[in-house]
Protein backbone atom coordinates (compact mmCIF):
# COMPACT_ATOMS: atom_id res chain seq x y z
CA UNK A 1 81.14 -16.82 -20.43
CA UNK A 2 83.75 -18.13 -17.90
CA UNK A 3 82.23 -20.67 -15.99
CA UNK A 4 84.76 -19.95 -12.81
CA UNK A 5 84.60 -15.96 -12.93
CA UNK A 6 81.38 -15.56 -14.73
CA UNK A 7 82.70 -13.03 -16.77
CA UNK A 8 81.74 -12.29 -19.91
CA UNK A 9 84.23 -13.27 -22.44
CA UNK A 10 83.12 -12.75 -26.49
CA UNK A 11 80.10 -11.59 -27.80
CA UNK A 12 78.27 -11.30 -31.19
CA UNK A 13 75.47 -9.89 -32.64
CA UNK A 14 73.82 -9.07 -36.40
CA UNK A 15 71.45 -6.86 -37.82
CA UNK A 16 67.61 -7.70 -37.44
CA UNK A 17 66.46 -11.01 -36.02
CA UNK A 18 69.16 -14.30 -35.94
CA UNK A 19 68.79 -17.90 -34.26
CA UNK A 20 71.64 -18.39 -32.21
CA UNK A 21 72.99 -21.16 -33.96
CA UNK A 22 73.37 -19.64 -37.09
CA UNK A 23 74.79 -16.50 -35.68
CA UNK A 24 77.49 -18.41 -33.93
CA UNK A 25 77.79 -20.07 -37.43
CA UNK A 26 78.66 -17.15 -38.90
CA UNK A 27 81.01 -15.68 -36.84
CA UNK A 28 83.30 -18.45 -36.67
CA UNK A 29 84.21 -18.40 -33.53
CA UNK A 30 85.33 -21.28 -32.28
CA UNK A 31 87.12 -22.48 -28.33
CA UNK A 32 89.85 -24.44 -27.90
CA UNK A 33 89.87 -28.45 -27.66
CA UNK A 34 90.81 -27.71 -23.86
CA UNK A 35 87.16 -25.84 -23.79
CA UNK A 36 83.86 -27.39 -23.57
CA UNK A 37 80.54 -25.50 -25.04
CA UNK A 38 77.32 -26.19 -22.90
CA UNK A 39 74.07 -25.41 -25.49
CA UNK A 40 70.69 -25.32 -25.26
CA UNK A 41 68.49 -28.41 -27.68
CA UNK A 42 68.46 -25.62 -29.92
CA UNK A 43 72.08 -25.70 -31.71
CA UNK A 44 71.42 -29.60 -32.71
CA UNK A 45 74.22 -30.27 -35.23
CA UNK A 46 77.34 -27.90 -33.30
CA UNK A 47 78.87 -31.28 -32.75
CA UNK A 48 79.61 -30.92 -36.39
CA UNK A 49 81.33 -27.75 -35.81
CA UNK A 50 82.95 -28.13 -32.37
CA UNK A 51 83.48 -31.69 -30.91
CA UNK A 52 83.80 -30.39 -27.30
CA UNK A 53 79.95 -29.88 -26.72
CA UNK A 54 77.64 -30.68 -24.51
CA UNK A 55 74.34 -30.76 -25.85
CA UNK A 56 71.05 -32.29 -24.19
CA UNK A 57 69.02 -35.50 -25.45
CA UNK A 58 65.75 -34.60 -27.82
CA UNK A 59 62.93 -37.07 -27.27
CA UNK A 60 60.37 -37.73 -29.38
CA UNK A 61 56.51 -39.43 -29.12
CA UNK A 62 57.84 -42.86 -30.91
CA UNK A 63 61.06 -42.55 -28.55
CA UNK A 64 61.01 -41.44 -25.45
CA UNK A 65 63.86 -40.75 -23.23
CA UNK A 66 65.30 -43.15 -20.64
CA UNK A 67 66.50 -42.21 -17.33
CA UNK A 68 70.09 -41.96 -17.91
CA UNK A 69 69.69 -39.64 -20.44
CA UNK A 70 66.98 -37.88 -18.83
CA UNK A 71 70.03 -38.01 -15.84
CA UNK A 72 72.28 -36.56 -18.49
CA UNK A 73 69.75 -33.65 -19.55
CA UNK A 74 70.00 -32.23 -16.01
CA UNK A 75 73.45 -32.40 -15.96
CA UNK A 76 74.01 -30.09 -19.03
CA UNK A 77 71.33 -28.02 -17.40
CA UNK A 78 72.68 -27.20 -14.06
CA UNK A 79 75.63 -26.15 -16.05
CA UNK A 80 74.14 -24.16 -18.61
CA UNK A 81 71.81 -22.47 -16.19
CA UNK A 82 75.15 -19.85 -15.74
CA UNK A 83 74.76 -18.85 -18.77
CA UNK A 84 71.31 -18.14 -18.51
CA UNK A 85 71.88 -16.03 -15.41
CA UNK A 86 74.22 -14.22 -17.42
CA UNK A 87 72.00 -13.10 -20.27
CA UNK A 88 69.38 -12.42 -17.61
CA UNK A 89 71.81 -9.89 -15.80
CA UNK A 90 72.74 -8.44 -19.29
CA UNK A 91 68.93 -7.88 -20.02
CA UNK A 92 68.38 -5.80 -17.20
CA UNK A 93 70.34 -2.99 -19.09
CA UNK A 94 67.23 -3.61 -21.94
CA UNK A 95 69.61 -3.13 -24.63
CA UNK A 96 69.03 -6.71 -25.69
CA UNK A 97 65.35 -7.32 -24.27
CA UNK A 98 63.53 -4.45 -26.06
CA UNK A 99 64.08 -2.70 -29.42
CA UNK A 100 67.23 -1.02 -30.24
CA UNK A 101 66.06 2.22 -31.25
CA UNK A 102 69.46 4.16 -31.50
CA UNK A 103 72.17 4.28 -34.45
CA UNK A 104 72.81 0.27 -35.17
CA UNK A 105 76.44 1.09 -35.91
CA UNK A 106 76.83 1.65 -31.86
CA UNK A 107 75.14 -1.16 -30.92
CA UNK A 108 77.84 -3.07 -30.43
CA UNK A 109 80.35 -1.09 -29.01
CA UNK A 110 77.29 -0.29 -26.41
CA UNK A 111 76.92 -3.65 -26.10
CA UNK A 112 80.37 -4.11 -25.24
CA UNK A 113 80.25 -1.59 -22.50
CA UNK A 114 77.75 -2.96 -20.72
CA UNK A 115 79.17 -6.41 -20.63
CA UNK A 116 82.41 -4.47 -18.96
CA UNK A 117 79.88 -2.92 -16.81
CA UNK A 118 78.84 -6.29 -16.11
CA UNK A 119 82.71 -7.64 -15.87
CA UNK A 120 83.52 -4.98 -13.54
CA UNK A 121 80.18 -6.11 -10.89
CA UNK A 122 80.98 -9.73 -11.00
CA UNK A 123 84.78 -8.96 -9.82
CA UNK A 124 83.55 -6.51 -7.47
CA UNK A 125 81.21 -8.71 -5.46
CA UNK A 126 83.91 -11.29 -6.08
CA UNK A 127 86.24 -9.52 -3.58
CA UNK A 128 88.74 -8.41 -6.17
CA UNK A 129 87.68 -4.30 -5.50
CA UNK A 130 88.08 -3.92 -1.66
CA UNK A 131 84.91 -2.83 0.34
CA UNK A 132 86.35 0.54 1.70
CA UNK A 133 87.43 1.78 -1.49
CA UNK A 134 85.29 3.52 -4.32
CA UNK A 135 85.46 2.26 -7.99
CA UNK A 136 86.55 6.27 -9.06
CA UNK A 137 89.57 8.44 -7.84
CA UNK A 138 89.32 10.00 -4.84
CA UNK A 139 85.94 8.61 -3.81
């Protein structure tokens, strides 16, 4: 996802049920040193992968955190919490909240639609379509 336009730029899915992390393994897709990935606690060892990540603080009983890191947690929460609107939007279409129950080879090009869908919204309320036009010919 853009972080400016909040578009939806690259997606990627599998067959049956995948953690995140090692669906994003797979796929090798990567970003660009001039990009910087904002995760979730639950891709611990991207930094491996892709330097350019921000990734928040794990505490544990025998260490807890301390406040600059606890400072730091928000941080890369308040960013990442985009992304979470994101999927949120995209799940109101249910293709990726409830069971897929059509031909899997479609799936993704389905998928793909409805991120354009998605696209298309985000520039619209963005001011890029003008108010007193319709999105169709002759509307």
């Amino acid at each position: 996802m853009d972080k400016k336009t909040k578009k939806v730029i690259c997606t990627s899915f599998s067959n049956g049920k995948k953690h995140d992390f090692r669906l994003f393994k797979e796929s090798r897709v990567r970003w660009t040193k001039n990009r910087c990935g904002v995760t979730d606690s639950g891709y611990t060892g991207i930094q491996k992968l892709q330097s350019n990540t921000k990734l928040p603080k794990k505490s544990s009983k025998k260490k807890p955190l301390t406040v600059e890191e606890k400072q730091q947690n928000r941080k890369v929460s308040s960013e990442r919490v985009l992304n979470e609107n994101v999927i949120g939007s995209l799940k109101r279409f249910r293709i990726l909240s409830d069971r897929y129950r059509n031909r899997r080879k479609r799936f993704g090009l389905r998928f793909n639609l409805i991120a354009g869908i998605y696209n298309f919204e985000v520039g619209k309320n963005d001011g890029n379509v003008s108010e007193g036009q319709g999105s169709y010919p002759g509307s």
